[in-house]
PDB file of N, CA and C in Angstrom:
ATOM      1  N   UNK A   1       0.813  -1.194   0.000  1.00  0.00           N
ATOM      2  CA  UNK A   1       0.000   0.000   0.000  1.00  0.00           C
ATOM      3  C   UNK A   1       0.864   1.270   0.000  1.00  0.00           C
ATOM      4  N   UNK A   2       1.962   0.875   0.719  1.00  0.00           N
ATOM      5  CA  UNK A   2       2.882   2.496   0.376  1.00  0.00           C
ATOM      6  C   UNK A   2       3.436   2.755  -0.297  1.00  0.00           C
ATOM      7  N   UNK A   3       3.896   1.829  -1.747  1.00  0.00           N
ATOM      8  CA  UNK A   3       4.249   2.270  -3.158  1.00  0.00           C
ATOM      9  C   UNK A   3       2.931   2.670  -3.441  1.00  0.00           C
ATOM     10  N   UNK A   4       1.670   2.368  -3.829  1.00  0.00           N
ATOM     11  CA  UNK A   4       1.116   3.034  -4.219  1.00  0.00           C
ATOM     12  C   UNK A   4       0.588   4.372  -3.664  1.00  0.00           C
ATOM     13  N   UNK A   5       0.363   4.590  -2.708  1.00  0.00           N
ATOM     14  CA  UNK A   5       0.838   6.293  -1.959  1.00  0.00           C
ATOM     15  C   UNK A   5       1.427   6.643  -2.391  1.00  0.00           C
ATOM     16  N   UNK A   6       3.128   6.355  -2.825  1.00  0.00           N
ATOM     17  CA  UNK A   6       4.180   6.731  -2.949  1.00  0.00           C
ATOM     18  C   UNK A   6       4.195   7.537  -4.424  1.00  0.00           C
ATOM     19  N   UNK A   7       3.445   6.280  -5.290  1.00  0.00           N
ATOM     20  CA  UNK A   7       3.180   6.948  -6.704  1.00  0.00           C
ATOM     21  C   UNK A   7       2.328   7.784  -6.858  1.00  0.00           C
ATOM     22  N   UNK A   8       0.919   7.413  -6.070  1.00  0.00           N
ATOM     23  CA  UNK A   8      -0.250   8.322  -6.198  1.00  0.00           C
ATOM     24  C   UNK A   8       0.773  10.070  -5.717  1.00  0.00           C
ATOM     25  N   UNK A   9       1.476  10.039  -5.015  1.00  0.00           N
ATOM     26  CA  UNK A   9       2.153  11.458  -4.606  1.00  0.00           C
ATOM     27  C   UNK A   9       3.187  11.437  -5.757  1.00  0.00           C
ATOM     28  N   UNK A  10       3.707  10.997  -5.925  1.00  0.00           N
ATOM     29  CA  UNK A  10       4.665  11.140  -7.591  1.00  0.00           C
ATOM     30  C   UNK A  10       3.885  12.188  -8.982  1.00  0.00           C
ATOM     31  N   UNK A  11       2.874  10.765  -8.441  1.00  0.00           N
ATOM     32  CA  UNK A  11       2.084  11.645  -9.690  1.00  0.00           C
ATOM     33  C   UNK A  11       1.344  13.129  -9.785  1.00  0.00           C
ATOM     34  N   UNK A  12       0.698  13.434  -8.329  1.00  0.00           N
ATOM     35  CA  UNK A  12       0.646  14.269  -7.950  1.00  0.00           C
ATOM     36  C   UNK A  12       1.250  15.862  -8.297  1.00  0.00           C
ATOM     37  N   UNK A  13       2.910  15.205  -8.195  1.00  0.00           N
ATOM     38  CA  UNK A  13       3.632  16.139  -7.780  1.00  0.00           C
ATOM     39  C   UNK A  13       4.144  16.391  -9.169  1.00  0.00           C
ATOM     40  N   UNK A  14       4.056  15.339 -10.098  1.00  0.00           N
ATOM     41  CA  UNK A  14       4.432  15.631 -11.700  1.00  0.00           C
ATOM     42  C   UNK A  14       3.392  16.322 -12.649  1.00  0.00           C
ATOM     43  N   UNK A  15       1.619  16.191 -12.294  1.00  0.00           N
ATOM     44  CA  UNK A  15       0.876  17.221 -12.071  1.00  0.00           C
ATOM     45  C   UNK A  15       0.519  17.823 -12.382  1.00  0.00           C
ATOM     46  N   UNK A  16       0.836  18.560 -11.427  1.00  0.00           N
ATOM     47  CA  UNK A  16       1.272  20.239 -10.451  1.00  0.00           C
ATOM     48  C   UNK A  16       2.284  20.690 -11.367  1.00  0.00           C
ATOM     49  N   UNK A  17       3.550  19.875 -11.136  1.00  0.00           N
ATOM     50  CA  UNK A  17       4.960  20.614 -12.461  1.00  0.00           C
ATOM     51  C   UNK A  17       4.401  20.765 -13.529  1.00  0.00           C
ATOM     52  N   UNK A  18       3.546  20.101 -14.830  1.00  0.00           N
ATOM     53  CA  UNK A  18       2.811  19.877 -15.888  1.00  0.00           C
ATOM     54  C   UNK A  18       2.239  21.173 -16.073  1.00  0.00           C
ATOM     55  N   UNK A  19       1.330  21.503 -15.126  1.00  0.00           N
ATOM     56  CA  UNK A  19       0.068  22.375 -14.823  1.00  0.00           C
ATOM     57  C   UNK A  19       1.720  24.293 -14.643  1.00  0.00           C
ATOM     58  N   UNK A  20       2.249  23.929 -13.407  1.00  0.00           N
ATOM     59  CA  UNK A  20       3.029  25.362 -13.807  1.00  0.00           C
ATOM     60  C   UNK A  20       3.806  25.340 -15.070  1.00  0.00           C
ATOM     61  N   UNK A  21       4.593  24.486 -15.383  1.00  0.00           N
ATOM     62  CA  UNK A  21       5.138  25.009 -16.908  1.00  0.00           C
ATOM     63  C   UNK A  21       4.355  24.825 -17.991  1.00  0.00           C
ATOM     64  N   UNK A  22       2.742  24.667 -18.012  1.00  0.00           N
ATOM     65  CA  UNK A  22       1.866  25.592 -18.968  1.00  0.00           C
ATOM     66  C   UNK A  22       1.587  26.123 -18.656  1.00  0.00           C
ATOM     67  N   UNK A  23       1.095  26.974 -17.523  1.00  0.00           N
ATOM     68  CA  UNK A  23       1.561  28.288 -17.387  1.00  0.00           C
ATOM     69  C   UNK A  23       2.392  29.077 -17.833  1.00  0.00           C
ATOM     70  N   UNK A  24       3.664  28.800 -17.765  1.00  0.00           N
ATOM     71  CA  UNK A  24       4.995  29.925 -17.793  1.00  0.00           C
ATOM     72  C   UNK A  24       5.043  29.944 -19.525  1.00  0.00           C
ATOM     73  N   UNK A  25       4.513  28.887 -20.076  1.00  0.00           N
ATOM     74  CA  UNK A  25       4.150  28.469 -21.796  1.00  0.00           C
ATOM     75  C   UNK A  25       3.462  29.837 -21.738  1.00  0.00           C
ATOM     76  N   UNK A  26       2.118  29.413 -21.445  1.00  0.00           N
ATOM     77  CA  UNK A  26       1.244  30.729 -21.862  1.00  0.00           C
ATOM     78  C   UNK A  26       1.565  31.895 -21.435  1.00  0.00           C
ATOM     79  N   UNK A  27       1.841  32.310 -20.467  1.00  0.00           N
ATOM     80  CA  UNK A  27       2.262  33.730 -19.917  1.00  0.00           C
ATOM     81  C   UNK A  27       3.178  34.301 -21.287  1.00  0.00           C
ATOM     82  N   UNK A  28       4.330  33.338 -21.819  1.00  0.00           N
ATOM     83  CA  UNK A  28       5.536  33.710 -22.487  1.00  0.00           C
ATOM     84  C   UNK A  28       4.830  34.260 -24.298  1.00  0.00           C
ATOM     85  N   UNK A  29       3.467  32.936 -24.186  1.00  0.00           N
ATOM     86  CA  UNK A  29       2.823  33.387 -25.137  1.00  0.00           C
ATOM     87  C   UNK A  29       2.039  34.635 -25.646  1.00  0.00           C
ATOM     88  N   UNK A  30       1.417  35.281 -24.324  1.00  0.00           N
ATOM     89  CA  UNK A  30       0.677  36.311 -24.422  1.00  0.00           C
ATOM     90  C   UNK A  30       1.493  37.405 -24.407  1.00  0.00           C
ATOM     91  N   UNK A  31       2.672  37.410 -23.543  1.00  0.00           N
ATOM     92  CA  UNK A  31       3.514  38.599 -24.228  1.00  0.00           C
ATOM     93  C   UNK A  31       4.116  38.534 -25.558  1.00  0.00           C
ATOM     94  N   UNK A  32       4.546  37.502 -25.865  1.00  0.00           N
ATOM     95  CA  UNK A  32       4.744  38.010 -27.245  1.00  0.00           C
ATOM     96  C   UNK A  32       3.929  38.195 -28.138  1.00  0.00           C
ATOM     97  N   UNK A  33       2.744  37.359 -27.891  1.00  0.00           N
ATOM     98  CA  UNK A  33       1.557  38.716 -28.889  1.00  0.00           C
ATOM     99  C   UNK A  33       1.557  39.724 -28.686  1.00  0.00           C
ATOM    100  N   UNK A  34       1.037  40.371 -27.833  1.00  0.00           N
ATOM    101  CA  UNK A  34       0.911  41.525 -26.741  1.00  0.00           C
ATOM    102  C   UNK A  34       2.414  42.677 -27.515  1.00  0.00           C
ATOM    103  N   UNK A  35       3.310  42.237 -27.412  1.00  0.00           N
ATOM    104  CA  UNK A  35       4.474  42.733 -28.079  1.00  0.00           C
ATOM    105  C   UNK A  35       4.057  42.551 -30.690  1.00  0.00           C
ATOM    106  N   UNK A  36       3.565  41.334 -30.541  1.00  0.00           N
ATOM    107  CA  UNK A  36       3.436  42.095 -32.171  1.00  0.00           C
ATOM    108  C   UNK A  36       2.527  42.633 -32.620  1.00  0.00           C
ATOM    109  N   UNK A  37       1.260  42.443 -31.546  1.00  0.00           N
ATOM    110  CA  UNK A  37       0.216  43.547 -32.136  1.00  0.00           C
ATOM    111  C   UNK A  37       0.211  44.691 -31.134  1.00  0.00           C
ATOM    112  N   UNK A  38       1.053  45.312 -30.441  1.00  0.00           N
ATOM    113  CA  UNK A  38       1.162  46.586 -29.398  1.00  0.00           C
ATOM    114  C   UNK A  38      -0.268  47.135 -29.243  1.00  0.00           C
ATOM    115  N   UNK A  39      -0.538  48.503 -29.546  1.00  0.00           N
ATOM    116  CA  UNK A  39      -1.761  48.875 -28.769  1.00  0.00           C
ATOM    117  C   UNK A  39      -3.394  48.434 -28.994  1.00  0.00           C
ATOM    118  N   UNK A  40      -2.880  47.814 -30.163  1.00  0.00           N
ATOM    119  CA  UNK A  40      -4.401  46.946 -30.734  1.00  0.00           C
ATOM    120  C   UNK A  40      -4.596  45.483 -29.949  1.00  0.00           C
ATOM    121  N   UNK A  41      -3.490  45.306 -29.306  1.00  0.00           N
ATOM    122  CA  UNK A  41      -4.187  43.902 -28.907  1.00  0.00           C
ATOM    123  C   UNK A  41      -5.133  43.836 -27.899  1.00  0.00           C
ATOM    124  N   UNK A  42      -5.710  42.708 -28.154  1.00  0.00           N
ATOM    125  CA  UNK A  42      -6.699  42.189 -27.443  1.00  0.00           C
ATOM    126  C   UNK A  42      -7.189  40.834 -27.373  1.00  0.00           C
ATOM    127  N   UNK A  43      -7.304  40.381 -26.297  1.00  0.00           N
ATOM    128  CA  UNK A  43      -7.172  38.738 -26.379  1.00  0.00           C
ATOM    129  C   UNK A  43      -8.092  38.160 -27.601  1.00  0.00           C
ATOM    130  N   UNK A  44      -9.047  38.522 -27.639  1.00  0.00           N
ATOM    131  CA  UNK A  44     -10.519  38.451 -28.556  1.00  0.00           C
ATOM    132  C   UNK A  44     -10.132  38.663 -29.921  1.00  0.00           C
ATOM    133  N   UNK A  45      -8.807  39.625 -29.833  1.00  0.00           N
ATOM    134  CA  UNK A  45      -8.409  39.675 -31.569  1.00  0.00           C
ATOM    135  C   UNK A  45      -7.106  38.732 -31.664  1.00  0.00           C
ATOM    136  N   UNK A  46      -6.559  38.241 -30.506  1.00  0.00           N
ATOM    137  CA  UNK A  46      -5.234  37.429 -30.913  1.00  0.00           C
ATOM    138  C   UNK A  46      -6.193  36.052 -31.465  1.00  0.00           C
ATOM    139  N   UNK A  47      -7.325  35.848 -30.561  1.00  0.00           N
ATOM    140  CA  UNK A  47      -8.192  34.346 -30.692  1.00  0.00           C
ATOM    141  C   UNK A  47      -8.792  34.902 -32.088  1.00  0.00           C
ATOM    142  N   UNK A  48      -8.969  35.871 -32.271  1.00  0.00           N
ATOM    143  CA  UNK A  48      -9.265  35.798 -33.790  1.00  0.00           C
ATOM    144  C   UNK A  48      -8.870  35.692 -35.338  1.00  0.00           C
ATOM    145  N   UNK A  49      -8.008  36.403 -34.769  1.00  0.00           N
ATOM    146  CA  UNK A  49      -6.573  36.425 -35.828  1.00  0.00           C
ATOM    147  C   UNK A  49      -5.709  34.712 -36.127  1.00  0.00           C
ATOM    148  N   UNK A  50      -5.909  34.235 -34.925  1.00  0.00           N
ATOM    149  CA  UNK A  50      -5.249  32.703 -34.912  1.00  0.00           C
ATOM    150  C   UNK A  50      -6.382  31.744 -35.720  1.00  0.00           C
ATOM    151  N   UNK A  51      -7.542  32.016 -35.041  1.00  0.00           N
ATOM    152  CA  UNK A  51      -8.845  30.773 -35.256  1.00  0.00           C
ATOM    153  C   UNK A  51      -8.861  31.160 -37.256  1.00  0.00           C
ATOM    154  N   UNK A  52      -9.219  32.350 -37.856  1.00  0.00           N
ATOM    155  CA  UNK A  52      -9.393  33.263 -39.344  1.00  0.00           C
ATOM    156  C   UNK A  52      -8.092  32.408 -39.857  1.00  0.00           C
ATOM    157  N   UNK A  53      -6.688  33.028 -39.706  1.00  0.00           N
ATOM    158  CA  UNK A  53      -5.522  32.040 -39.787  1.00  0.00           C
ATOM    159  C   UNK A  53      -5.765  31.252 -40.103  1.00  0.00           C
ATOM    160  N   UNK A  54      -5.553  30.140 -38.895  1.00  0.00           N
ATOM    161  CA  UNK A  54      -5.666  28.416 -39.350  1.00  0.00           C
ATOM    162  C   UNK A  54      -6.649  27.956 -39.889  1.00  0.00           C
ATOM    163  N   UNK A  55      -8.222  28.600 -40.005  1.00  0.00           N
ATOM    164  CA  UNK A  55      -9.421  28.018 -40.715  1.00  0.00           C
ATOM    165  C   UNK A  55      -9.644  27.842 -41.872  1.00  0.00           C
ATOM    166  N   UNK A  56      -8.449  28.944 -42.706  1.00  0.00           N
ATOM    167  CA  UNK A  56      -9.226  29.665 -43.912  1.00  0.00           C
ATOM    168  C   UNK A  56      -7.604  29.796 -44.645  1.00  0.00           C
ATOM    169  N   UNK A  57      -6.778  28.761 -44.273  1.00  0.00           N
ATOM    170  CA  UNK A  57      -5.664  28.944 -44.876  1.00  0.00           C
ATOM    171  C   UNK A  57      -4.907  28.008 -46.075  1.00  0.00           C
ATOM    172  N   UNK A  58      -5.198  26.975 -45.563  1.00  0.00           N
ATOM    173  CA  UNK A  58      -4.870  25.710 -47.066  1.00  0.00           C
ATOM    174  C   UNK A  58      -3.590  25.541 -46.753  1.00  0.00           C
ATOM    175  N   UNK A  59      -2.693  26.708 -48.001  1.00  0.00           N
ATOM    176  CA  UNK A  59      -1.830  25.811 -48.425  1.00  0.00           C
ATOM    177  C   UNK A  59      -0.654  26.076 -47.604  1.00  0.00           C
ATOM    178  N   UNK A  60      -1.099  27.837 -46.831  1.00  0.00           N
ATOM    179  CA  UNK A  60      -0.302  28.557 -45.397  1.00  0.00           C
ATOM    180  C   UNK A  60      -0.005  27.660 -44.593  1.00  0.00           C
ATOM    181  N   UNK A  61      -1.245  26.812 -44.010  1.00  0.00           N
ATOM    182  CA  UNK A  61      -0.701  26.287 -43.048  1.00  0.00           C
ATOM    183  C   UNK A  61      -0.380  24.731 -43.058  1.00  0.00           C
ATOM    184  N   UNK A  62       0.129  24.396 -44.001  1.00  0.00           N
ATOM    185  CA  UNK A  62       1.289  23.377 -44.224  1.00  0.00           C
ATOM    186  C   UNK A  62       2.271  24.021 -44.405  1.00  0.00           C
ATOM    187  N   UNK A  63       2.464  24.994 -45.114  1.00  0.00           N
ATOM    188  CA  UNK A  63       4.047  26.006 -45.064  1.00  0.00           C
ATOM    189  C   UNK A  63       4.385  26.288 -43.153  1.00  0.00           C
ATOM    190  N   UNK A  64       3.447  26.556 -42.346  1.00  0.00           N
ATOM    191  CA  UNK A  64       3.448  26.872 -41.368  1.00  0.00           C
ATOM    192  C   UNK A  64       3.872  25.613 -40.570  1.00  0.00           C
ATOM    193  N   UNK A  65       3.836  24.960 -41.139  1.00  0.00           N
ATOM    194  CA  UNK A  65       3.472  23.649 -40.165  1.00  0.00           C
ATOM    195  C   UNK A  65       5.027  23.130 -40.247  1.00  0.00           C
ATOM    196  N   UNK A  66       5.491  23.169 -41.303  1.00  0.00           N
ATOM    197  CA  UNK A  66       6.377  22.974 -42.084  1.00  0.00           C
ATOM    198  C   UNK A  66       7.991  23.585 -41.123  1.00  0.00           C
ATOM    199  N   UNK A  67       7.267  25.075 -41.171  1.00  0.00           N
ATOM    200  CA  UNK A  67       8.387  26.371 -40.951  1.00  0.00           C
ATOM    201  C   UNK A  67       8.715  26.267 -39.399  1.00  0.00           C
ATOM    202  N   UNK A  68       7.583  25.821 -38.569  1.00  0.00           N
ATOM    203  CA  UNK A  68       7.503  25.843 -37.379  1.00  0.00           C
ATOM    204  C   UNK A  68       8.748  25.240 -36.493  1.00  0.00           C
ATOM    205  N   UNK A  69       8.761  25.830 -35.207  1.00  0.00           N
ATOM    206  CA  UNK A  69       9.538  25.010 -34.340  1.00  0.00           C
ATOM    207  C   UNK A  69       8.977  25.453 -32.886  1.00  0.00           C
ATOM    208  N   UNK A  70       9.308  24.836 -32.135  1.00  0.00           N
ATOM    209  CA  UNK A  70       8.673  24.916 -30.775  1.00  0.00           C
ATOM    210  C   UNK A  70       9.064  26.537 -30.131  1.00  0.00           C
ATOM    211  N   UNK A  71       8.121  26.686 -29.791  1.00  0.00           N
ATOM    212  CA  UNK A  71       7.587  28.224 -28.641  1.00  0.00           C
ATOM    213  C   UNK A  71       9.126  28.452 -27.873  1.00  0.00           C
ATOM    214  N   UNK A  72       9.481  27.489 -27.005  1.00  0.00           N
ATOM    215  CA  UNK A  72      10.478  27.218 -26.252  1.00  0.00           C
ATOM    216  C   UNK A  72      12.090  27.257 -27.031  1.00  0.00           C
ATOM    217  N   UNK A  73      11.980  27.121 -28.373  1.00  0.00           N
ATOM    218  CA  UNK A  73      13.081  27.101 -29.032  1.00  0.00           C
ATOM    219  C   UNK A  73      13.515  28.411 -29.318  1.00  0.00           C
ATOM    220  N   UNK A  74      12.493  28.944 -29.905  1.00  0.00           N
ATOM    221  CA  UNK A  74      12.299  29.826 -31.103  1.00  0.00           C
ATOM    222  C   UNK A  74      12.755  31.262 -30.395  1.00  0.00           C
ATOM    223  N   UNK A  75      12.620  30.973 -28.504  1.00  0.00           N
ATOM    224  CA  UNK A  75      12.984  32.381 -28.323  1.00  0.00           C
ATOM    225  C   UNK A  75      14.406  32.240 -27.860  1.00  0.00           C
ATOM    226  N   UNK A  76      14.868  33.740 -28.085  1.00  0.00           N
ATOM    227  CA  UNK A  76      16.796  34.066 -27.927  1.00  0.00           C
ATOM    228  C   UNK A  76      17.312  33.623 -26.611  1.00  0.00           C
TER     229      UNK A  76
END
């Protein structure tokens, strides 16, 4: 019974870590929108601008898909 405690708290605790570094993901995300659309942004237009984007794009977003590299990489 106390390995499984042991894991049930493992898992727990891996989580919790999961849950804050998507956080620190998104936080990193919204400033850098926030930074390419400056005084126009607005969450309602970043979700719009993304959803218009990827809906209505074809052949963009295989080039995109393509061009891409992870959030975490990509910054300096």
């Amino acid at each position: 019974m106390k390995k499984i405690d042991t894991l049930s708290k493992k898992l727990q605790d891996l989580q919790a870590e999961q849950q804050k570094l998507q956080g620190k993901i998104a936080e990193q995300l919204f400033a850098e929108i926030q930074k390419i659309l400056g005084e126009d942004f607005s969450p309602s237009l970043a979700l719009t601008l993304i959803n218009q984007g990827w809906n209505h794009s074809g052949k963009s977003k295989e080039d995109w898909l393509k061009l891409s590299t992870s959030f975490q990489s990509a910054k300096p």
